[in-house]
C-alpha atoms as a PDB file:
ATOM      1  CA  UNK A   1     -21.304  10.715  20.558  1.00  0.00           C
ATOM      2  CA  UNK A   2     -24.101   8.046  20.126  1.00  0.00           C
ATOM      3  CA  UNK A   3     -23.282   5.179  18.161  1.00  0.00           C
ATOM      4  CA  UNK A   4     -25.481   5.956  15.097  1.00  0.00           C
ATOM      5  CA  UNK A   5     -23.061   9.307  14.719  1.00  0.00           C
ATOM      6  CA  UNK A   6     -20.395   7.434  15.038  1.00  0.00           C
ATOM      7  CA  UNK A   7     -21.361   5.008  12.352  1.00  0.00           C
ATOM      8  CA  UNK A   8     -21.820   7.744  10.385  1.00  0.00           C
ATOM      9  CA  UNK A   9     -18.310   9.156  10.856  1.00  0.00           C
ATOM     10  CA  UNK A  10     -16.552   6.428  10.093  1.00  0.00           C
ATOM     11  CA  UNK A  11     -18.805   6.194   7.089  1.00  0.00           C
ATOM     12  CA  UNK A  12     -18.073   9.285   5.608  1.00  0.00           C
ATOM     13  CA  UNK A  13     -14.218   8.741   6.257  1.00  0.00           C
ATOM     14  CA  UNK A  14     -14.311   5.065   4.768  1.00  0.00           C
ATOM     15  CA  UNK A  15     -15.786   7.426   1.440  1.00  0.00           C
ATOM     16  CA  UNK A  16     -13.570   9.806   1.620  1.00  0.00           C
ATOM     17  CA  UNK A  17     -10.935   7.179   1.439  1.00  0.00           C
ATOM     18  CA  UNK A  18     -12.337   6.815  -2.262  1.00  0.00           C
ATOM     19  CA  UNK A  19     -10.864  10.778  -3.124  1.00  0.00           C
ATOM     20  CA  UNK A  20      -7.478  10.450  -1.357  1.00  0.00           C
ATOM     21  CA  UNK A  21      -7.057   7.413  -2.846  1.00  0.00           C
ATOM     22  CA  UNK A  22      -7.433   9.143  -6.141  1.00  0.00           C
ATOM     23  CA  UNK A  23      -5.148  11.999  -5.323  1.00  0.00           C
ATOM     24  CA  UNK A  24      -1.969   9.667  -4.224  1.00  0.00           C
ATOM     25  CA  UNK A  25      -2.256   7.926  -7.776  1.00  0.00           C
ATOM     26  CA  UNK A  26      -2.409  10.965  -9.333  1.00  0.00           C
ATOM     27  CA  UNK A  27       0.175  12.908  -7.200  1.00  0.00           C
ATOM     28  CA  UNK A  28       2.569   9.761  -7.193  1.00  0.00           C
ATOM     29  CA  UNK A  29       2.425   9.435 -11.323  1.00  0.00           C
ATOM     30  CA  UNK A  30       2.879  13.033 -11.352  1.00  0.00           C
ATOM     31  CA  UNK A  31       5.811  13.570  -9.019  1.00  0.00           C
ATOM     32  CA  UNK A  32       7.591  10.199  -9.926  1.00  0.00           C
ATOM     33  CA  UNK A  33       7.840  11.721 -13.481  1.00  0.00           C
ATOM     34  CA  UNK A  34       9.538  14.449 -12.560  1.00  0.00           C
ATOM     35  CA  UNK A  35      12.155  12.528 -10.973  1.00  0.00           C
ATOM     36  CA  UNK A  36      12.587   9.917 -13.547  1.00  0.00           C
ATOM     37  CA  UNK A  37      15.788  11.332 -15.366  1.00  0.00           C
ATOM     38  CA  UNK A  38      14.562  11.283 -18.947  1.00  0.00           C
ATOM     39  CA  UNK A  39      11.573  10.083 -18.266  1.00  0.00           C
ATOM     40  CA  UNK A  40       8.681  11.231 -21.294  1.00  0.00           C
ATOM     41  CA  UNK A  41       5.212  12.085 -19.441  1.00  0.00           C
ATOM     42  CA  UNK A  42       3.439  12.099 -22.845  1.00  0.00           C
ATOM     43  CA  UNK A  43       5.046   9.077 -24.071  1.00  0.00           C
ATOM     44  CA  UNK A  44       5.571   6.937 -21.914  1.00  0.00           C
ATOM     45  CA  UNK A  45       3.694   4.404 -19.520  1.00  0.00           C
ATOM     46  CA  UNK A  46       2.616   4.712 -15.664  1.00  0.00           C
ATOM     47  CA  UNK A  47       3.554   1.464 -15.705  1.00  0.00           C
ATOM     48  CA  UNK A  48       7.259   2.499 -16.848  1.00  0.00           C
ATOM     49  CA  UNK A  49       7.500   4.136 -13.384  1.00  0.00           C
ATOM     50  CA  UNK A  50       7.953   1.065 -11.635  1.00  0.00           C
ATOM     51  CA  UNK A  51       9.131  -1.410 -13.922  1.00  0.00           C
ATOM     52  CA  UNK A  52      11.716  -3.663 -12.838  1.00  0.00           C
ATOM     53  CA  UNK A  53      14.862  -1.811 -12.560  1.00  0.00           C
ATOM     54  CA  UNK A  54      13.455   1.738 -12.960  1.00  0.00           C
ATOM     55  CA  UNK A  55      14.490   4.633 -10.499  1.00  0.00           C
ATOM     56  CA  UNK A  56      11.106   5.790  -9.151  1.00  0.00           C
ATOM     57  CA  UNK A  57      10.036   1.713  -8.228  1.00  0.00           C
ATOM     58  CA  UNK A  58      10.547   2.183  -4.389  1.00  0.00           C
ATOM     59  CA  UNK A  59       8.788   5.513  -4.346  1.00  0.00           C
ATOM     60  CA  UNK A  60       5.596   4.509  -6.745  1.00  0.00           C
ATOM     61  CA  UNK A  61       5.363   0.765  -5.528  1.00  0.00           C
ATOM     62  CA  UNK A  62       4.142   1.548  -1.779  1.00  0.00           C
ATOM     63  CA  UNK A  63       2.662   4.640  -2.526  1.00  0.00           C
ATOM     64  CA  UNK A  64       0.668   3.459  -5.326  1.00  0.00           C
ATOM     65  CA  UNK A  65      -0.142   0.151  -3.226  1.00  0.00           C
ATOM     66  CA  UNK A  66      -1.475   2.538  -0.108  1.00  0.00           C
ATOM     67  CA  UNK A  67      -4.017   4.167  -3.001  1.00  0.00           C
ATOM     68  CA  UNK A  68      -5.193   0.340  -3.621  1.00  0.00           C
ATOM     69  CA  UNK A  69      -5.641  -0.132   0.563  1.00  0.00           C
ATOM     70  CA  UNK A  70      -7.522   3.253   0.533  1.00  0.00           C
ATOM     71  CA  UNK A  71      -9.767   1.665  -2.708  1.00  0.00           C
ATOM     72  CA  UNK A  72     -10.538  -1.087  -0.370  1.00  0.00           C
ATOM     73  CA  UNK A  73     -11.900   1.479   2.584  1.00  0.00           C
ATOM     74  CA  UNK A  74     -13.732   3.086   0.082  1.00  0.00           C
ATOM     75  CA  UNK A  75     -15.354  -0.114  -0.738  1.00  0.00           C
ATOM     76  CA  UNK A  76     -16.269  -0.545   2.625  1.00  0.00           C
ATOM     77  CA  UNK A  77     -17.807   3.094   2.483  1.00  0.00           C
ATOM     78  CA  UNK A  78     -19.738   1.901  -0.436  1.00  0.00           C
ATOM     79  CA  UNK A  79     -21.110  -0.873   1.184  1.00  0.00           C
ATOM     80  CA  UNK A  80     -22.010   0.292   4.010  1.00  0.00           C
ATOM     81  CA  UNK A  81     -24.392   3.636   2.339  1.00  0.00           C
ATOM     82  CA  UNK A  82     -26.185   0.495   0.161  1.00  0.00           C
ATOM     83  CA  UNK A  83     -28.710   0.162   2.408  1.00  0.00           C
ATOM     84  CA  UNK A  84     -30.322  -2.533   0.702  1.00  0.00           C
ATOM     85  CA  UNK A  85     -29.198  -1.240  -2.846  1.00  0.00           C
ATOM     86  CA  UNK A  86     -27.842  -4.295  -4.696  1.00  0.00           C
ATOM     87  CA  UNK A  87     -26.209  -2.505  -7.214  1.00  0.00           C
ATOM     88  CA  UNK A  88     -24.093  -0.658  -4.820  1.00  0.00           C
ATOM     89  CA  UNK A  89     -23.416  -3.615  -2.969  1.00  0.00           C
ATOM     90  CA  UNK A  90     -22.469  -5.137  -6.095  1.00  0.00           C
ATOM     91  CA  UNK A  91     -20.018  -1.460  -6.753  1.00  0.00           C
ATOM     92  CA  UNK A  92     -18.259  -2.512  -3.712  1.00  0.00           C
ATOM     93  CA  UNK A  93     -17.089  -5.717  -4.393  1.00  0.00           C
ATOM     94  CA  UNK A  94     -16.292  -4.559  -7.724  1.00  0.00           C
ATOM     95  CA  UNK A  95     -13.956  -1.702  -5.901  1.00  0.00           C
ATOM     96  CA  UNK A  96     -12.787  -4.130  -3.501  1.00  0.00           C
ATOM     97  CA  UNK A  97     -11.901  -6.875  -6.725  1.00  0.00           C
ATOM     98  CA  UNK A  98      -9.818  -3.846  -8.460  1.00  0.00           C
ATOM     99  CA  UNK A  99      -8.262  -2.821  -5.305  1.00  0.00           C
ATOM    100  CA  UNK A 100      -6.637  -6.595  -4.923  1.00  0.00           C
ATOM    101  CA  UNK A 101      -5.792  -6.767  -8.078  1.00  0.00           C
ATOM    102  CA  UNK A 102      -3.923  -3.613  -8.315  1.00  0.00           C
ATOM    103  CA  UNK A 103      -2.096  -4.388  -5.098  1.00  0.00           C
ATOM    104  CA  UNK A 104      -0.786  -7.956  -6.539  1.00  0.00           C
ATOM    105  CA  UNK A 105       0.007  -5.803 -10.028  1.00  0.00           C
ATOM    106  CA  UNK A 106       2.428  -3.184  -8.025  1.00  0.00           C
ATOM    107  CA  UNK A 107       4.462  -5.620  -5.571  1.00  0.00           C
ATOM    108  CA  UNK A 108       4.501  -8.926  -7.809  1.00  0.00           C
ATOM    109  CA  UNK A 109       4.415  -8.137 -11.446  1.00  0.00           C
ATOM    110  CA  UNK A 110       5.901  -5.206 -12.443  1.00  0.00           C
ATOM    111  CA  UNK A 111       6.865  -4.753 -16.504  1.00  0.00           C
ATOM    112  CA  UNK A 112      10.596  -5.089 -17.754  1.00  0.00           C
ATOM    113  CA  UNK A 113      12.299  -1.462 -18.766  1.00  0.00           C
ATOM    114  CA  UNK A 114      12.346  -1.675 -22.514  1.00  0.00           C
ATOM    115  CA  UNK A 115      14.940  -3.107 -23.754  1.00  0.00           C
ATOM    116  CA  UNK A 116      14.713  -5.993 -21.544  1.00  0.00           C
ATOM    117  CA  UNK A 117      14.069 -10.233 -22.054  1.00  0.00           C
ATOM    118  CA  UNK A 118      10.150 -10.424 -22.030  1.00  0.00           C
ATOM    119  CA  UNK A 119       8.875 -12.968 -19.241  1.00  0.00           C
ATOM    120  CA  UNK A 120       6.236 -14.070 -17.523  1.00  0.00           C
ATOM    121  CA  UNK A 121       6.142 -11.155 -15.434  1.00  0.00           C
ATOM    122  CA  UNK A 122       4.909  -8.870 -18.364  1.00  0.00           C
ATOM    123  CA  UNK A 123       2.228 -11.348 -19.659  1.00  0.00           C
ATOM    124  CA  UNK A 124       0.636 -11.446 -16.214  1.00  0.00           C
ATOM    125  CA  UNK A 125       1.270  -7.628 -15.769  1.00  0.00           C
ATOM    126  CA  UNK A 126      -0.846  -7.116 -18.739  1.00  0.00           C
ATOM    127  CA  UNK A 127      -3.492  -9.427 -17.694  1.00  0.00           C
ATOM    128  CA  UNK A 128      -3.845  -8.022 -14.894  1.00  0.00           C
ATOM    129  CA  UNK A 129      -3.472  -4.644 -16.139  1.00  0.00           C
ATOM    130  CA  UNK A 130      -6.411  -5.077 -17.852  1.00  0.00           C
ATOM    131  CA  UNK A 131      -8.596  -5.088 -14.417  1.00  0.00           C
ATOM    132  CA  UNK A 132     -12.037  -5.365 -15.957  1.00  0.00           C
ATOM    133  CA  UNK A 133     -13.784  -4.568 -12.550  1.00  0.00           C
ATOM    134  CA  UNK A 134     -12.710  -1.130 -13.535  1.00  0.00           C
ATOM    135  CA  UNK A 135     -14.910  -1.926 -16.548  1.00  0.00           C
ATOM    136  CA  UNK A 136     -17.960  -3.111 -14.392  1.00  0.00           C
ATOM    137  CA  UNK A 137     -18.110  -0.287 -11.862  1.00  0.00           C
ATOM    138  CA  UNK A 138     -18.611   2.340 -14.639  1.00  0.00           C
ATOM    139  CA  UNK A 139     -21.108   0.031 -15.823  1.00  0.00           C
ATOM    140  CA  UNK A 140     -22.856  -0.051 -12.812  1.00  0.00           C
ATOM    141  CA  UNK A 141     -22.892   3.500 -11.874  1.00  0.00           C
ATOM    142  CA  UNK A 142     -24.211   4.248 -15.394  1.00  0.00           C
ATOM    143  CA  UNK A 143     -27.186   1.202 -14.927  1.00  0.00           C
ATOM    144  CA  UNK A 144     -27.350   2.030 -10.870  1.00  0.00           C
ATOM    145  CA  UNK A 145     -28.288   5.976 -10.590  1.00  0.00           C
ATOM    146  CA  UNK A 146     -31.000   7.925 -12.482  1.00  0.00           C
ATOM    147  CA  UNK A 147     -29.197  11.646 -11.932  1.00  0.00           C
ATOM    148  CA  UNK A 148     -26.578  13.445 -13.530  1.00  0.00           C
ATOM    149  CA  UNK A 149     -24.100  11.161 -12.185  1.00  0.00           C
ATOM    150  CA  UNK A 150     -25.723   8.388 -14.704  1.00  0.00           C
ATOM    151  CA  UNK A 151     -24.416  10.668 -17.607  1.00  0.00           C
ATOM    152  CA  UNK A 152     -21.391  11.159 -15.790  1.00  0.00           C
ATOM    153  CA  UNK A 153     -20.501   7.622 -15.625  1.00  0.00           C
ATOM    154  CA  UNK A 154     -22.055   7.085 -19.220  1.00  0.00           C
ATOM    155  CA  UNK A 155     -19.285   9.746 -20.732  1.00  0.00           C
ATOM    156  CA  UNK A 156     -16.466   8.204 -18.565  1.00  0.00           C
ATOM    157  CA  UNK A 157     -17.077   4.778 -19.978  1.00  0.00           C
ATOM    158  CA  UNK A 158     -17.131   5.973 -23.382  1.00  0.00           C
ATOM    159  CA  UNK A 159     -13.984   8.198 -23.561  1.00  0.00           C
ATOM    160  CA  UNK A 160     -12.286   5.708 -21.051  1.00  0.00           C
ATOM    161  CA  UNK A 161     -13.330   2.814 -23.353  1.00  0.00           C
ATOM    162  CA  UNK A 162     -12.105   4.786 -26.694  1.00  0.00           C
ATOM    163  CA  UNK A 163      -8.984   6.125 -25.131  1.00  0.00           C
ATOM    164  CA  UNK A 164      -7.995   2.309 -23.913  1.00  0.00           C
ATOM    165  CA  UNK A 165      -8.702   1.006 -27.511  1.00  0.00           C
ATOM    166  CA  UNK A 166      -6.848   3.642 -29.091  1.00  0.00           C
ATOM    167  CA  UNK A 167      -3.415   2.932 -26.322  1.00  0.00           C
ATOM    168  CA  UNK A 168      -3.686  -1.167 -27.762  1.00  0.00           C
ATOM    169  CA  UNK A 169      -2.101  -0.225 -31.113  1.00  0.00           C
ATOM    170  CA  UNK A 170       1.262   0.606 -29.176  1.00  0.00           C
ATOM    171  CA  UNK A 171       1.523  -2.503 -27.366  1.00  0.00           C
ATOM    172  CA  UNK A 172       3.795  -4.076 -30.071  1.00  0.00           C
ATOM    173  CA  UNK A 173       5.965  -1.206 -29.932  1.00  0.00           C
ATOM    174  CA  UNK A 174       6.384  -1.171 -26.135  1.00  0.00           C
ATOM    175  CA  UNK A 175       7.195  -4.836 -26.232  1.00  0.00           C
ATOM    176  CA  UNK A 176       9.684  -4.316 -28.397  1.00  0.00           C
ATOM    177  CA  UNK A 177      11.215  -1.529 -27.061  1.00  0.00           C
ATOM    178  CA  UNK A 178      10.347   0.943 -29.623  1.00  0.00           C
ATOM    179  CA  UNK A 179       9.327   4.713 -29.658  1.00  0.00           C
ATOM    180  CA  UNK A 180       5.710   5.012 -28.781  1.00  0.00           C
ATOM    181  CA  UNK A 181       4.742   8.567 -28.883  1.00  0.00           C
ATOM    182  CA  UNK A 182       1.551   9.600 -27.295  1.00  0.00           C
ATOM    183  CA  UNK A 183       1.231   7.077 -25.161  1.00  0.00           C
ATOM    184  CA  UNK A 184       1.446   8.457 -22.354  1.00  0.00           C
ATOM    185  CA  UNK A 185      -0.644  11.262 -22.608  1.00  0.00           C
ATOM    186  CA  UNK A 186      -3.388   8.710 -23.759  1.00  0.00           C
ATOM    187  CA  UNK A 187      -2.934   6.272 -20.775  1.00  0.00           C
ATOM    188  CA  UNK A 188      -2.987   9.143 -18.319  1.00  0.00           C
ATOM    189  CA  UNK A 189      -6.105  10.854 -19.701  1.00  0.00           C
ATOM    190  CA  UNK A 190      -7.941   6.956 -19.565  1.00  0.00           C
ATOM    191  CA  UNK A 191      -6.691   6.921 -16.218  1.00  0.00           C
ATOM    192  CA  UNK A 192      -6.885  10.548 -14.556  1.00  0.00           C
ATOM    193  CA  UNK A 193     -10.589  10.257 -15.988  1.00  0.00           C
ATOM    194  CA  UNK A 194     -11.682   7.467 -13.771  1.00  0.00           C
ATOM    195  CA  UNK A 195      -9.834   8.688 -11.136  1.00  0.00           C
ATOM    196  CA  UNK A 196     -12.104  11.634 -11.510  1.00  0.00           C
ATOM    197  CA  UNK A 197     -15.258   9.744 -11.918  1.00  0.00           C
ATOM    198  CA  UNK A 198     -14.069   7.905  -8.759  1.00  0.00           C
ATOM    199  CA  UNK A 199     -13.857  11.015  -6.686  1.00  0.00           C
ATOM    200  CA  UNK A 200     -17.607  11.777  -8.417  1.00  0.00           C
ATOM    201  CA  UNK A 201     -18.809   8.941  -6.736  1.00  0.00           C
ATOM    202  CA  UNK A 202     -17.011   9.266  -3.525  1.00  0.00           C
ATOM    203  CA  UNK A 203     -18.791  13.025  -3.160  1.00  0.00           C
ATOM    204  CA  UNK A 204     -22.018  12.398  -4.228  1.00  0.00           C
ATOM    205  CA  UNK A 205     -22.290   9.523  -1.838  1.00  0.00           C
ATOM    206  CA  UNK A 206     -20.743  11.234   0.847  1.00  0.00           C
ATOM    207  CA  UNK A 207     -23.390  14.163  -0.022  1.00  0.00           C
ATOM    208  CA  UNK A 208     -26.209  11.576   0.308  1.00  0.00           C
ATOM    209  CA  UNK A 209     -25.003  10.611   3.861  1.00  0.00           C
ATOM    210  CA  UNK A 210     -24.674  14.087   5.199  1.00  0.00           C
ATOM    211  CA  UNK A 211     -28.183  14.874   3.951  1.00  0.00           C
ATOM    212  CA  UNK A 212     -29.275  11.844   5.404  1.00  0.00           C
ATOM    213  CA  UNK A 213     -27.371  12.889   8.980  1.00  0.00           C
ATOM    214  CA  UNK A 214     -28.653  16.158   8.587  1.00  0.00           C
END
């Protein structure tokens, strides 16, 4: 195997690190549901999953911070098919800023169950909850490509954007403790949607490097 092939390999695995890291988030919010006793998949939050004290913490915690080490080989992936693009070299540290973030979110500041004292904890975990290089890599693969994945990240941002606004309303609620219906089934469909648009990217750039190999 010469070494351009195998540059290429490992390029292609480095994006396809970008869908399976999509499919453990999914798969682990999914199945971690299911095994919450009581757990509501509609109205509650992913981030109930591994709140301090909750019963699916030491399943979601690694699992979900393995996803965030697979975002950060699919940055690598994007860097490396730039090829003097700036805007995908700017995607990648973007992917690479969420990844980080996300990993310190999981293992360092989880929420409380409700019910529980407020701390510091919380305020950081929504702080950093709010991860706007999320925010920035839509915005750059909707300023970045001129094909259909341009509309594709346009749509994303926009239903992303007005799911997110609509899920602020319940925050009070949540913080107190209270009955939030709907909001999980809101969250999830913010979420499960750029996990989608991140598996878009992750294919057509793989696409682009086979056609290039080829």
């Amino acid at each position: 195997m010469s070494a351009h092939t195998a540059g290429e390999r490992v390029r292609e695995v480095l994006l396809l690190c970008g869908v399976a890291a999509a499919l453990i988030y999914v798969g682990t919010d999914i199945v971690a549901a299911v095994m919450y006793p009581g757990f509501s998949f509609t109205d509650q939050a992913v981030s109930e999953l591994f709140a301090i004290g909750a019963p699916t913490s030491r399943l979601v915690v690694p699992l979900f911070s393995l996803s965030s080490v697979l975002l950060l080989g699919f940055a690598g992936g994007i860097a490396a098919s730039s090829e003097g693009n700036h805007a995908l070299r700017l995607m990648a540290l973007m992917f690479a800023g969420s990844a980080m973030v996300a990993i310190v979110l999981w293992n360092f500041f989880p929420m409380h169950m409700r019910g529980s004292a407020r701390t510091f904890t919380d305020t950081m975990h929504l702080v950093l909850a709010s991860n706007p290089f999320v925010w920035v890599t839509l915005v750059i693969g909707a300023a970045a490509f001129s094909n259909w994945f341009r509309w594709f990240s346009i749509a994303a941002l926009i239903i992303i954007l007005g799911l997110a606004l609509f899920a602020f309303h319940y925050a009070p609620a949540l913080d107190t403790g209270q009955p939030t219906p709907g909001l999980g089934a809101t969250e999830r469909l913010s979420q499960y949607a750029y996990q989608a648009w991140q598996t878009g990217l992750a294919l057509m750039l793989l696409g682009k490097t086979k056609a290039r190999a080829g």
